[in-house]
Protein backbone atom coordinates (compact mmCIF):
# COMPACT_ATOMS: atom_id res chain seq x y z
CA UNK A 1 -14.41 1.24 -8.16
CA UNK A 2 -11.76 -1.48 -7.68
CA UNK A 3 -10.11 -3.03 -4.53
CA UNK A 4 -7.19 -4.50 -4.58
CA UNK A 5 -4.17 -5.90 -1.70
CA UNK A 6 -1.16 -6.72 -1.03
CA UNK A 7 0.76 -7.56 2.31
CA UNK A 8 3.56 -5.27 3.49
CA UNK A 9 6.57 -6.99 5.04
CA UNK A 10 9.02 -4.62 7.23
CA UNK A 11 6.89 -2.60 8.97
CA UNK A 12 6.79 -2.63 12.77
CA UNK A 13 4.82 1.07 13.71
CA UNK A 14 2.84 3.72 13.05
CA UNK A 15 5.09 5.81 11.53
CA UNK A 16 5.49 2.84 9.00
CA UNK A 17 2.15 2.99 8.41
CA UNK A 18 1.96 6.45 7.68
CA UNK A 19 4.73 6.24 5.31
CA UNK A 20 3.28 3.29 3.31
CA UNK A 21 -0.46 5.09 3.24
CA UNK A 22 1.20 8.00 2.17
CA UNK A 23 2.80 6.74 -0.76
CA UNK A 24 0.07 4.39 -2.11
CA UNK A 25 -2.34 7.39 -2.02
CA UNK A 26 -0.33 9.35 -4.14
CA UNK A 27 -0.51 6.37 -7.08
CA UNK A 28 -3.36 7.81 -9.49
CA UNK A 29 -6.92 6.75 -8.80
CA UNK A 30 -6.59 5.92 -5.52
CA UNK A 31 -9.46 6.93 -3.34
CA UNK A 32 -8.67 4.61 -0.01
CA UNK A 33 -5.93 2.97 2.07
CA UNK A 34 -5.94 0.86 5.14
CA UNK A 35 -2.46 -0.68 6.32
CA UNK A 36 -3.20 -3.40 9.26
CA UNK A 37 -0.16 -3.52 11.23
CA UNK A 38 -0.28 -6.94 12.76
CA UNK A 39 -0.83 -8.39 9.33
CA UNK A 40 0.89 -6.08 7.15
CA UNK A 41 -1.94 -6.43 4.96
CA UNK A 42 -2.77 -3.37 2.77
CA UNK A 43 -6.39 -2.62 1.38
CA UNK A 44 -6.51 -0.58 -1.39
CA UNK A 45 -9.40 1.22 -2.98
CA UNK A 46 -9.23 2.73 -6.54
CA UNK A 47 -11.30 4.34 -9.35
CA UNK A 48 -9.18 2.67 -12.11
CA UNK A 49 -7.28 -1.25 -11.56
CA UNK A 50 -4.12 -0.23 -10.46
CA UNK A 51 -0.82 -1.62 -12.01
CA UNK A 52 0.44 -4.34 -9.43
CA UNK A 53 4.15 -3.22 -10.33
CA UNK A 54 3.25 0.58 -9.45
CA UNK A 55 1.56 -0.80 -6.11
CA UNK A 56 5.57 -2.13 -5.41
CA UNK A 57 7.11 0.31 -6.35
CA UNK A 58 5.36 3.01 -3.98
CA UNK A 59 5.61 0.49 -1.16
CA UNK A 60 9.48 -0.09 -2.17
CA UNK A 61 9.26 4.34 -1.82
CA UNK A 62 8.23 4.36 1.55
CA UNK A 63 11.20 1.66 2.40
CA UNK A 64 9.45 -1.70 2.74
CA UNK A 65 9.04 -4.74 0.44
CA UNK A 66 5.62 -6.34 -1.25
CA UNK A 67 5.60 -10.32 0.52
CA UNK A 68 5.38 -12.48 -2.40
């Protein structure tokens, strides 16, 4: 098991959330996301290390930007 994160800038509710869970989960391996709003932070559980590049590129999917 491996947990990585990364902070989420753009996203202001729900929906956003829901959008960036959705396409995180769909990376391979992963077991687990939680998206804090007020942060933007993004915890994300997985059965393999996940390719940081991947990570932005599902987050860029859902129509928001990796901070950093």
């Amino acid at each position: 098991m491996s947990t990585s994160s990364v902070t989420v800038t753009g996203m202001t509710c729900n929906h956003c959330v829901s959008s960036v869970t959705e396409e995180i989960s769909a990376l391979p391996g992963v077991t687990n996301v939680n998206v804090d709003l007020a942060t933007g932070k993004v915890v994300i559980d997985s059965t393999t290390d996940l390719d940081p590049s991947a990570v932005a590129g599902a987050v860029e999917e859902a129509g928001y930007s990796v901070a950093g």
